[in-house]
C-alpha atoms as a PDB file:
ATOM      1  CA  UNK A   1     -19.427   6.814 -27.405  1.00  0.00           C
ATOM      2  CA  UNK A   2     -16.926   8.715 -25.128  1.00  0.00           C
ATOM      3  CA  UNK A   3     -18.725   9.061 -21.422  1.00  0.00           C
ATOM      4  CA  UNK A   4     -19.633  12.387 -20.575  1.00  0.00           C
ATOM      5  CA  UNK A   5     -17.869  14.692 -17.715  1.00  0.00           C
ATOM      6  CA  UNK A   6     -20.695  14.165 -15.399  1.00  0.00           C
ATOM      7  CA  UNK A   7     -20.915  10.590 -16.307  1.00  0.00           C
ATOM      8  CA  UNK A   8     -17.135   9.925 -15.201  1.00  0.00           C
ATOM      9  CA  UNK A   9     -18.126  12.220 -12.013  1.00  0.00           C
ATOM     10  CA  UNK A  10     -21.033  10.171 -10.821  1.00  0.00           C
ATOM     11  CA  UNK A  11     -19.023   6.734 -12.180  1.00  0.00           C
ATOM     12  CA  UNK A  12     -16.092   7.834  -9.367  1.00  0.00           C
ATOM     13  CA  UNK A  13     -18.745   8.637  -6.780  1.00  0.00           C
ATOM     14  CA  UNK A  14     -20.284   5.147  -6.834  1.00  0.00           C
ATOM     15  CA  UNK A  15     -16.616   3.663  -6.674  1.00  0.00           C
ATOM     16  CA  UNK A  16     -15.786   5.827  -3.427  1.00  0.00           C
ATOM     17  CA  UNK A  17     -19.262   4.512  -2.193  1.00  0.00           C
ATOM     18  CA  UNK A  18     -17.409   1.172  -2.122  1.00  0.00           C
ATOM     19  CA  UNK A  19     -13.668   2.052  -1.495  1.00  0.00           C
ATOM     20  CA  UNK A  20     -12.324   0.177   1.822  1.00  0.00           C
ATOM     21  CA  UNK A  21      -9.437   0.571   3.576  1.00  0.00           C
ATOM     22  CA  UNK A  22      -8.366  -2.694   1.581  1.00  0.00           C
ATOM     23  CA  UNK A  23      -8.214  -1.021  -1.673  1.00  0.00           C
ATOM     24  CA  UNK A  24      -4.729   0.373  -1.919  1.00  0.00           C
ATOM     25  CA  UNK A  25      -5.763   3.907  -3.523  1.00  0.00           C
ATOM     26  CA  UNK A  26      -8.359   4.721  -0.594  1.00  0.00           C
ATOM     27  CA  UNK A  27      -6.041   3.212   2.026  1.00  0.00           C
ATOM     28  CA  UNK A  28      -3.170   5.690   0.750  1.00  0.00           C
ATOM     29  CA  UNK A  29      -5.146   9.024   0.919  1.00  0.00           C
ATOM     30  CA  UNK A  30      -6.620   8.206   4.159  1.00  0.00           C
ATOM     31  CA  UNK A  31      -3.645   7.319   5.547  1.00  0.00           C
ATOM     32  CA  UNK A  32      -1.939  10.134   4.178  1.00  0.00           C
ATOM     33  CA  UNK A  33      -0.794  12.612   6.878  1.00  0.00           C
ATOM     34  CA  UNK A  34      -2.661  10.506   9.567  1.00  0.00           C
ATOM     35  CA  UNK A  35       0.348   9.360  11.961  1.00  0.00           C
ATOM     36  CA  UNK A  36      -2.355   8.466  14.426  1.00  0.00           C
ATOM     37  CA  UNK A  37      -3.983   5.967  12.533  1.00  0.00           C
ATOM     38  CA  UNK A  38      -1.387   4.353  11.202  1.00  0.00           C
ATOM     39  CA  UNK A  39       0.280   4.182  14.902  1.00  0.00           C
ATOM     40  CA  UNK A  40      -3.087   2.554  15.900  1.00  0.00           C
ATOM     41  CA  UNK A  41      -2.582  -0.033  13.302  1.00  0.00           C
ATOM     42  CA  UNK A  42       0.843  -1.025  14.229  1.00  0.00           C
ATOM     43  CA  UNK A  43       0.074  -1.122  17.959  1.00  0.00           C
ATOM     44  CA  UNK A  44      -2.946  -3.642  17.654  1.00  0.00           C
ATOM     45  CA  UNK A  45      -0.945  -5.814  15.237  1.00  0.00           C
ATOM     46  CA  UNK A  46       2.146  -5.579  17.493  1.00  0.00           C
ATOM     47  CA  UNK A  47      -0.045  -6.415  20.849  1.00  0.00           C
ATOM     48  CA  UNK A  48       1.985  -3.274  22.041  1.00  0.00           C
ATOM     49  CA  UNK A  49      -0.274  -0.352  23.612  1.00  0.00           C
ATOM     50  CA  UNK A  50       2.849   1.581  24.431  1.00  0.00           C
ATOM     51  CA  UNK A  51       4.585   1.779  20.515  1.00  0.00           C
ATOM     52  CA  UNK A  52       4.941   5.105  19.539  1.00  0.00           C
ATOM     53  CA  UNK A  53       4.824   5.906  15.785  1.00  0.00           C
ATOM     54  CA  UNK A  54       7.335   8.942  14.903  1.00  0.00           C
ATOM     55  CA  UNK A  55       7.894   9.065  11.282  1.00  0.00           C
ATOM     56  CA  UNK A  56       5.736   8.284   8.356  1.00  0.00           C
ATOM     57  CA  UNK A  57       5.943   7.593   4.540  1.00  0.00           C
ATOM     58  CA  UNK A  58       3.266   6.888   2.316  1.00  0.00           C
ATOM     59  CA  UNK A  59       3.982   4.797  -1.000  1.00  0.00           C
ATOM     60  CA  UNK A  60       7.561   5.048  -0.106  1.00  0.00           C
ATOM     61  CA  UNK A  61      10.179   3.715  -2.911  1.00  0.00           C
ATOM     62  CA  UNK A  62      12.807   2.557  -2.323  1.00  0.00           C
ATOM     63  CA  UNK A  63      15.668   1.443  -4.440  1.00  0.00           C
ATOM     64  CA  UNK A  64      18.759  -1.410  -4.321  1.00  0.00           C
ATOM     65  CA  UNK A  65      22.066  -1.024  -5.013  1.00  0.00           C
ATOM     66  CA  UNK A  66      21.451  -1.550  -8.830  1.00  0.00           C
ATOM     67  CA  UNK A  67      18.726   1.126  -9.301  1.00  0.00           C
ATOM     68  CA  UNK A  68      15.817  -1.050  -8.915  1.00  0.00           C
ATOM     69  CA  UNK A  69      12.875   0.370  -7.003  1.00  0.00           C
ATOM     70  CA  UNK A  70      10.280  -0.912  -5.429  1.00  0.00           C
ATOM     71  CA  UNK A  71       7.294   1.161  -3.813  1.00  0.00           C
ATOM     72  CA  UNK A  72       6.330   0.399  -0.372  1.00  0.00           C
ATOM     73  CA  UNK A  73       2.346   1.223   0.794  1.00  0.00           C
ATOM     74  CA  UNK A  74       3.512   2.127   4.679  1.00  0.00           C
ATOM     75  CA  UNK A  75       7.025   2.656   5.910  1.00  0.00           C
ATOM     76  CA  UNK A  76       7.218   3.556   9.762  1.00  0.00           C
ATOM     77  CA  UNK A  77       9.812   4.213  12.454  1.00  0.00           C
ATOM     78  CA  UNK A  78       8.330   3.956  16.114  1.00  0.00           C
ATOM     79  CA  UNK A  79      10.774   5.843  18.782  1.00  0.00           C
ATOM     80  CA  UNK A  80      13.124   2.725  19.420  1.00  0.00           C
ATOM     81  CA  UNK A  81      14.338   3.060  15.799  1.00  0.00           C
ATOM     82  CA  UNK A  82      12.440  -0.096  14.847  1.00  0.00           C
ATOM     83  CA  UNK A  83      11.184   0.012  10.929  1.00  0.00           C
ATOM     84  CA  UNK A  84       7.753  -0.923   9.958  1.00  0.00           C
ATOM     85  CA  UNK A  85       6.309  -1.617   6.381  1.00  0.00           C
ATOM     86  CA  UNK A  86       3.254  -2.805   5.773  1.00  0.00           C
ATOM     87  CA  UNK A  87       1.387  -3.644   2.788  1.00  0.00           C
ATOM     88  CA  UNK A  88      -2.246  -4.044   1.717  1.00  0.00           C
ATOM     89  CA  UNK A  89      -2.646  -7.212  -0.332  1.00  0.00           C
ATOM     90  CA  UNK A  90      -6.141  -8.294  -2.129  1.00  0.00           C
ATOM     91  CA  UNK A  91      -4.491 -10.146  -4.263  1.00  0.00           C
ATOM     92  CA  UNK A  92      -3.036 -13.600  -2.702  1.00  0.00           C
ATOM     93  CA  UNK A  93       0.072 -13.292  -5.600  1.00  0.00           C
ATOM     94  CA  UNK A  94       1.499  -9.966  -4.233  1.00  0.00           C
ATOM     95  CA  UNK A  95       2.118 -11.308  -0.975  1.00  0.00           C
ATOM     96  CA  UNK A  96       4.145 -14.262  -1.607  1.00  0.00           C
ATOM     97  CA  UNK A  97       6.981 -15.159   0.587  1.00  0.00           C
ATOM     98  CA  UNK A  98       9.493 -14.015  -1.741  1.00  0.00           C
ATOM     99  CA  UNK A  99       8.110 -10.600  -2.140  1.00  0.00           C
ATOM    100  CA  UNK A 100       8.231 -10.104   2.090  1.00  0.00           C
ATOM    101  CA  UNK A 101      11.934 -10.992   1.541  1.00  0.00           C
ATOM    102  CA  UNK A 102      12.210  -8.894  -1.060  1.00  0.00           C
ATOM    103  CA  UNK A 103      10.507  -5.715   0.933  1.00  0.00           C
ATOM    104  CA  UNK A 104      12.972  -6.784   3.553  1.00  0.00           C
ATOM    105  CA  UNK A 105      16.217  -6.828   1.997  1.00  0.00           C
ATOM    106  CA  UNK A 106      15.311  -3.572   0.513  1.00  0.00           C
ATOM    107  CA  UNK A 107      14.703  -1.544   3.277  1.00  0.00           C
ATOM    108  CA  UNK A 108      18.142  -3.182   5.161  1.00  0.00           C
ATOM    109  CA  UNK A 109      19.611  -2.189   2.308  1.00  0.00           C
ATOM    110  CA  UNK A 110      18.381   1.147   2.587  1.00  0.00           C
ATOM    111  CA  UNK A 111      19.959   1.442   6.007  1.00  0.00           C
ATOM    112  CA  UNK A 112      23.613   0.379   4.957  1.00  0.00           C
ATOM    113  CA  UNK A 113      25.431   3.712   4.059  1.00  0.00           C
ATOM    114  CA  UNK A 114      29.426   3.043   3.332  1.00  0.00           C
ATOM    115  CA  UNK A 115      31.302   1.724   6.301  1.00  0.00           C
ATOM    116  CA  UNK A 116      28.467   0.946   8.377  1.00  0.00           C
ATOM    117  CA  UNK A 117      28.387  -1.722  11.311  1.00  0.00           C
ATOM    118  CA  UNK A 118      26.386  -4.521  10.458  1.00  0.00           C
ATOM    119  CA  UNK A 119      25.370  -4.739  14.229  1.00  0.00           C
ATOM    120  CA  UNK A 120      23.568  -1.537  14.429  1.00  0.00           C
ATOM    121  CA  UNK A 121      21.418  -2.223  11.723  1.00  0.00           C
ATOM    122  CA  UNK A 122      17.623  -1.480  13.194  1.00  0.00           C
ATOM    123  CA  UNK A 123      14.646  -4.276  13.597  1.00  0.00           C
ATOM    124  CA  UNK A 124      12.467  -4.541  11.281  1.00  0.00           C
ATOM    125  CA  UNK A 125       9.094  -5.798  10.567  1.00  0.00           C
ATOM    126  CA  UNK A 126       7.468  -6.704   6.846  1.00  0.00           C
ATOM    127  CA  UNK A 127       3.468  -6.971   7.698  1.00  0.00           C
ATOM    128  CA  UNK A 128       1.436  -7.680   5.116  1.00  0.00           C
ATOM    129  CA  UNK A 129      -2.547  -6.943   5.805  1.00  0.00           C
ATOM    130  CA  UNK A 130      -3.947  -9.762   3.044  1.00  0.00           C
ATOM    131  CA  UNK A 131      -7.921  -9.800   2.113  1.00  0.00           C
ATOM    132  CA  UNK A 132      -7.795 -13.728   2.490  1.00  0.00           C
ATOM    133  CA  UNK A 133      -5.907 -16.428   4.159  1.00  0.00           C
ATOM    134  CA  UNK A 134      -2.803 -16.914   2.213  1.00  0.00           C
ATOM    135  CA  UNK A 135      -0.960 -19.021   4.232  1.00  0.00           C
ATOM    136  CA  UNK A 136      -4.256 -21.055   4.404  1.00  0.00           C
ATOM    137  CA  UNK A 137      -4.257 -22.528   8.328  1.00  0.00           C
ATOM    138  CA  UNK A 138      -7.187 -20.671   9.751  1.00  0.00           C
ATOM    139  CA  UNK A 139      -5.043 -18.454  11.950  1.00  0.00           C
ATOM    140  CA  UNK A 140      -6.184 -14.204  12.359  1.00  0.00           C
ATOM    141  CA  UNK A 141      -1.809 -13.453  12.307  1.00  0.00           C
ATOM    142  CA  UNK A 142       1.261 -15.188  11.600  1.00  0.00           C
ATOM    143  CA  UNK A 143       4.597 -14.180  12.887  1.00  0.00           C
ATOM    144  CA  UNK A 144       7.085 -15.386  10.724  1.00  0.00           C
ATOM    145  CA  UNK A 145      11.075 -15.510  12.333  1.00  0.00           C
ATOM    146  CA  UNK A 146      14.210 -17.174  11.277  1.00  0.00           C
ATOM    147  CA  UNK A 147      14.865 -20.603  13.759  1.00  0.00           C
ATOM    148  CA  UNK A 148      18.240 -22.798  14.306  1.00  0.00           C
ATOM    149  CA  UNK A 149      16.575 -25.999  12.534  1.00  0.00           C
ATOM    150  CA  UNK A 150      18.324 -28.454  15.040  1.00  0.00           C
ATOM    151  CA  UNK A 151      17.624 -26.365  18.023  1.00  0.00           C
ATOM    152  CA  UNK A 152      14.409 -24.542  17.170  1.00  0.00           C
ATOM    153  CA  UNK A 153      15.880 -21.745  18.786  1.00  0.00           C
ATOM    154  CA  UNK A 154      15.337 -18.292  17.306  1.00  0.00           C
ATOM    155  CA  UNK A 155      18.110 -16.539  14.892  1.00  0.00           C
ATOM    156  CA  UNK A 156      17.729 -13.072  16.283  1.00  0.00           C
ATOM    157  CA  UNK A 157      18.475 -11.390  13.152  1.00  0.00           C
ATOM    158  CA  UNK A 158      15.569  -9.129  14.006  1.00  0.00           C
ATOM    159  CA  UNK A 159      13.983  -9.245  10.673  1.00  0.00           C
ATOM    160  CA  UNK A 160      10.456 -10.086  10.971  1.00  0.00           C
ATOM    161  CA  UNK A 161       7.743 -10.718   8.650  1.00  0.00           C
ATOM    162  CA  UNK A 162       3.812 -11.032   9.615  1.00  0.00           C
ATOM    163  CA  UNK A 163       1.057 -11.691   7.632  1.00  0.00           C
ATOM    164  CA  UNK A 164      -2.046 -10.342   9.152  1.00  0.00           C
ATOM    165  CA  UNK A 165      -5.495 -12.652   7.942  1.00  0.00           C
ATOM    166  CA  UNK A 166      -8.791  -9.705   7.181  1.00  0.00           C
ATOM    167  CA  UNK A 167     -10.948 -12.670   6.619  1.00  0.00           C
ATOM    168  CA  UNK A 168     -11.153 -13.302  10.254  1.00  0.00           C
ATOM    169  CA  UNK A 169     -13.465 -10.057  11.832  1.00  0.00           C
ATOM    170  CA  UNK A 170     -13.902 -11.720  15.093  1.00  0.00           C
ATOM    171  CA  UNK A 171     -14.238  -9.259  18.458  1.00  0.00           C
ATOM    172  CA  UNK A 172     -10.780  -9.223  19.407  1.00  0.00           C
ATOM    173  CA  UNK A 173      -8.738  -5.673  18.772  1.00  0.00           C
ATOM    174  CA  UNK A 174      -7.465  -7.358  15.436  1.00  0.00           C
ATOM    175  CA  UNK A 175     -10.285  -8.652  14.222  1.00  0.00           C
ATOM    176  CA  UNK A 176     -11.992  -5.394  14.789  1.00  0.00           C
ATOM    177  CA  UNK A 177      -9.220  -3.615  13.068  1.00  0.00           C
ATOM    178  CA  UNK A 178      -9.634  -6.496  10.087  1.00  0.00           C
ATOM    179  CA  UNK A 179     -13.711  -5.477  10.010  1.00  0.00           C
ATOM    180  CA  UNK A 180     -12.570  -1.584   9.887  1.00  0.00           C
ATOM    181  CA  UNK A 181     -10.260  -2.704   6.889  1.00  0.00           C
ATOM    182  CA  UNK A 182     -13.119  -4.325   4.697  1.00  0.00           C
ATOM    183  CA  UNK A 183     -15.877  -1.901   5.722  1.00  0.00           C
ATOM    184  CA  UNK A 184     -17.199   0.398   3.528  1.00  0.00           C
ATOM    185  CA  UNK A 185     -19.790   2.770   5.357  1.00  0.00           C
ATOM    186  CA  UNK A 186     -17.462   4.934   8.192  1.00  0.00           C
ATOM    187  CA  UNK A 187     -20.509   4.405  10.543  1.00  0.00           C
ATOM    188  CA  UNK A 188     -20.550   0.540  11.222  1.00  0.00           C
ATOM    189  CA  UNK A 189     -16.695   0.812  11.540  1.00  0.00           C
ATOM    190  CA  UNK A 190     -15.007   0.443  15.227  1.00  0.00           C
ATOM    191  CA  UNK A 191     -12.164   3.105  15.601  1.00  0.00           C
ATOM    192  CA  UNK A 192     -12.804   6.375  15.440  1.00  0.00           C
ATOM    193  CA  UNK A 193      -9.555   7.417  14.250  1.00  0.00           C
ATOM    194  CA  UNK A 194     -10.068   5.046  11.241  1.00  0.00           C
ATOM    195  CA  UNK A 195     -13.980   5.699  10.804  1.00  0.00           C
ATOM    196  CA  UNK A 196     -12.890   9.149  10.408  1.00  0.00           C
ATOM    197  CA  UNK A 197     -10.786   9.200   7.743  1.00  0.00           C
ATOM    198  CA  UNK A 198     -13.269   7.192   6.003  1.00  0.00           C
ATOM    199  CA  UNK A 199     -15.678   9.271   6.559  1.00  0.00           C
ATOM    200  CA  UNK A 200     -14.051  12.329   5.564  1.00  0.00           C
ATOM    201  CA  UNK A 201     -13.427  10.600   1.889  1.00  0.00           C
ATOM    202  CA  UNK A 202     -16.937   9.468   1.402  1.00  0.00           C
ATOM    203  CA  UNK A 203     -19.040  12.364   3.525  1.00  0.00           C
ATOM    204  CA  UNK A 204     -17.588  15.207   2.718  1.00  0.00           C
ATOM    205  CA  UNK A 205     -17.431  17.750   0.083  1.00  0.00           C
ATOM    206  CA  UNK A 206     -14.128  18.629   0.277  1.00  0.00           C
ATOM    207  CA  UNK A 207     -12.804  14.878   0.706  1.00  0.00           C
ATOM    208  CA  UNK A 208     -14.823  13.340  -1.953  1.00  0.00           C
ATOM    209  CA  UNK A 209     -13.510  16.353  -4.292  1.00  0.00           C
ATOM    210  CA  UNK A 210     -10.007  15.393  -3.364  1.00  0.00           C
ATOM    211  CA  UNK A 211     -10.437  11.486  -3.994  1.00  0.00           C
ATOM    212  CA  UNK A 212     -12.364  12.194  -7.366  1.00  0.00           C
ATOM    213  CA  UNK A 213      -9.038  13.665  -8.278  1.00  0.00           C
ATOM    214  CA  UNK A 214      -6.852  11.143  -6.770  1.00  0.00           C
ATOM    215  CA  UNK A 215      -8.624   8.992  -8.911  1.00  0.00           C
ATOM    216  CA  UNK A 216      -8.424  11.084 -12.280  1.00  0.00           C
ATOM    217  CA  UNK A 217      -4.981  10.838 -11.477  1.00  0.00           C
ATOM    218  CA  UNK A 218      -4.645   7.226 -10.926  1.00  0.00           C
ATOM    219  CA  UNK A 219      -6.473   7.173 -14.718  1.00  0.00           C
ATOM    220  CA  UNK A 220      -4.489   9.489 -16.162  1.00  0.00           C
ATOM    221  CA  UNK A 221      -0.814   7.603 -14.965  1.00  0.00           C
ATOM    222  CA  UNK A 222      -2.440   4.524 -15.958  1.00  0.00           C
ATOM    223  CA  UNK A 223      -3.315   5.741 -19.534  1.00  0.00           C
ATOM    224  CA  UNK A 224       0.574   7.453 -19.660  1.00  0.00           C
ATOM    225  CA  UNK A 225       2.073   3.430 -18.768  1.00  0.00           C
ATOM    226  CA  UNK A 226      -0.107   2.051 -21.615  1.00  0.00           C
ATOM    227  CA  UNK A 227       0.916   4.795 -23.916  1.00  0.00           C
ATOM    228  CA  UNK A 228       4.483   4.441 -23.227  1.00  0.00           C
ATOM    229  CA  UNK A 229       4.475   0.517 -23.480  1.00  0.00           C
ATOM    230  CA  UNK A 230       2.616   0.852 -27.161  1.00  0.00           C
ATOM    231  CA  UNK A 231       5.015   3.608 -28.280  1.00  0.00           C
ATOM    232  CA  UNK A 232       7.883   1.348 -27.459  1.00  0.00           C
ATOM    233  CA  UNK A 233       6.820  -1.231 -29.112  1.00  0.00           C
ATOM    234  CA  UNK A 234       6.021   0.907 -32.237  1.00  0.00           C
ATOM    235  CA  UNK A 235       3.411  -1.187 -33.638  1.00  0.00           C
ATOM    236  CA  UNK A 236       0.618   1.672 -34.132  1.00  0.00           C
ATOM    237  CA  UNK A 237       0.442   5.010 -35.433  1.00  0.00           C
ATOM    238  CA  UNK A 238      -0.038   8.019 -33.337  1.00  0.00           C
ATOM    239  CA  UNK A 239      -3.983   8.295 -34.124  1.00  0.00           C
ATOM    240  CA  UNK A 240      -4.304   4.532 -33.505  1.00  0.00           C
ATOM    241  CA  UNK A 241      -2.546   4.663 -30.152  1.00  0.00           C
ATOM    242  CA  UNK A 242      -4.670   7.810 -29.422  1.00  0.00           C
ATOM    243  CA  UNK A 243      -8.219   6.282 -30.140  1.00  0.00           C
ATOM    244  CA  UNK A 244      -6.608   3.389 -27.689  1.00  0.00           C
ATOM    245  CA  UNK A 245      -6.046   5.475 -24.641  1.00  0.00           C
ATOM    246  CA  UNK A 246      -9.084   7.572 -25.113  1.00  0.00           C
ATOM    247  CA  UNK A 247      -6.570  10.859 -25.702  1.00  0.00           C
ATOM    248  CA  UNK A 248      -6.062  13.417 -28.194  1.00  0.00           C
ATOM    249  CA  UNK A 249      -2.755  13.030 -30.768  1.00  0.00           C
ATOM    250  CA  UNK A 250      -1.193  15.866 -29.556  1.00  0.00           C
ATOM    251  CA  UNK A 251      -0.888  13.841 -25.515  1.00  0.00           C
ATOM    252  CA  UNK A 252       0.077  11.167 -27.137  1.00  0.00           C
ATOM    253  CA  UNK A 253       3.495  13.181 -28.932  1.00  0.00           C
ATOM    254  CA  UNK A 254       4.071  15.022 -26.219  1.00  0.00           C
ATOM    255  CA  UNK A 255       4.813  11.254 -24.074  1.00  0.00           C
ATOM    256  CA  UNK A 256       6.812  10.629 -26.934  1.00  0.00           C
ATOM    257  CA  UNK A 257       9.041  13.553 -26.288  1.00  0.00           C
ATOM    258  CA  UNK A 258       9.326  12.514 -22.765  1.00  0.00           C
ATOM    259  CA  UNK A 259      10.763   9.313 -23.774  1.00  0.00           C
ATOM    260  CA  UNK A 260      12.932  10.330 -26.173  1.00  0.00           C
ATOM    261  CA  UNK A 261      14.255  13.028 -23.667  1.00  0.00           C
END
């Protein structure tokens, strides 16, 4: 039997009750438009009181020189022209060390316009913030830079990657910051410019109204994927894919037109 209206409402409401900052959906709309927050971040994993954030993009995509795009969670610029992108990752598989090469060669590549200097091309830092400890040697952060082998001095190609450990919530800045991350109730959380946010999305009328639809969204581009993928394959009928995805027929031709167009 199909769920109600208010049965879907009160279904989202208990999810928000348990959103953190480490769920990707909740960590985009309260870091939406919050420059502040997102420079506090940055400065407590960058030791670096004095960093100035001054331009911000939320799921950010970016493409190579083929087409391919990939979507990045944060992408920053501080005031010395240095490029930040960080990612939340629950899942130890998204934050392999390919993929922080991968976010890395993207966004130089983003940088390179036709004749450009190789030399002027900005620092930049790939920071993933992972739920546990996926490089598995106990340590809260790991800075990760390109060394001469013989030498074991560092390459400064100034592309760096750090993967930030939430499993450690100990009372240093980051593992404060880490606790923030994985809490779930605004009040037991310890910056205010994160608490909030939080707060905002969970407390109030307006902000729980606005995540209840960022989440009917979420459903409803999720359901449009899983249409798409069935149509292409062309296995079932219109009705069947319909009584599949929970729509009506008449959704379901209308993202057939879309394709075909």
């Amino acid at each position: 039997m199909a769920k109600t209206k208010e049965e879907k409402q009160q279904e989202n409401l208990e999810r928000i009750k348990n959103f953190r900052l480490l769920d990707d959906d909740f960590m985009t709309a309260c870091f939406q438009d919050n420059i502040e927050g997102i420079e506090l971040v940055i400065q407590i994993i960058m030791n670096n009181k004095d960093l100035r954030v001054t331009d911000v993009k939320i799921q950010y995509t970016v493409k190579n020189l083929h087409g391919r795009s990939l979507r990045l969670d944060v992408y920053a610029e501080d005031s010395n022209e240095k490029k930040y992108n960080f990612e939340i990752q629950r899942s130890d598989h998204g934050a392999g060390a390919k993929r922080a090469r991968l976010n890395s060669a993207l966004i130089d590549g983003k940088e390179i316009p036709k004749g450009f200097d190789p030399e002027q091309l900005p620092e930049t830092y790939v920071i993933f913030i992972t739920e546990n400890d996926v490089l598995g040697e106990g340590l809260p952060v790991y800075h990760i830079d390109r060394v001469v082998r013989e030498t074991g001095k560092v390459f400064s190609d100034e592309a760096h990657i750090i993967y930030v450990n939430a499993s450690i919530r100990d009372n240093t800045e980051l593992g404060k910051l880490m606790w923030d991350f994985s809490c779930t109730d605004a009040k037991d959380m310890n910056y205010q410019i994160l608490a909030e946010r939080v707060r905002y999305f969970k407390e109030d009328e307006k902000g729980v109204q606005a995540m209840c639809r960022a989440m009917e969204e979420l459903v409803k581009e999720e359901k449009v994927e899983i249409v798409q993928n069935l149509l292409k394959l062309g296995k079932l009928s219109i009705e069947e894919i319909a009584v599949s995805a929970g729509l009506e027929a008449e959704e379901i031709l209308k993202i057939k037109e879309s394709i075909t167009i």
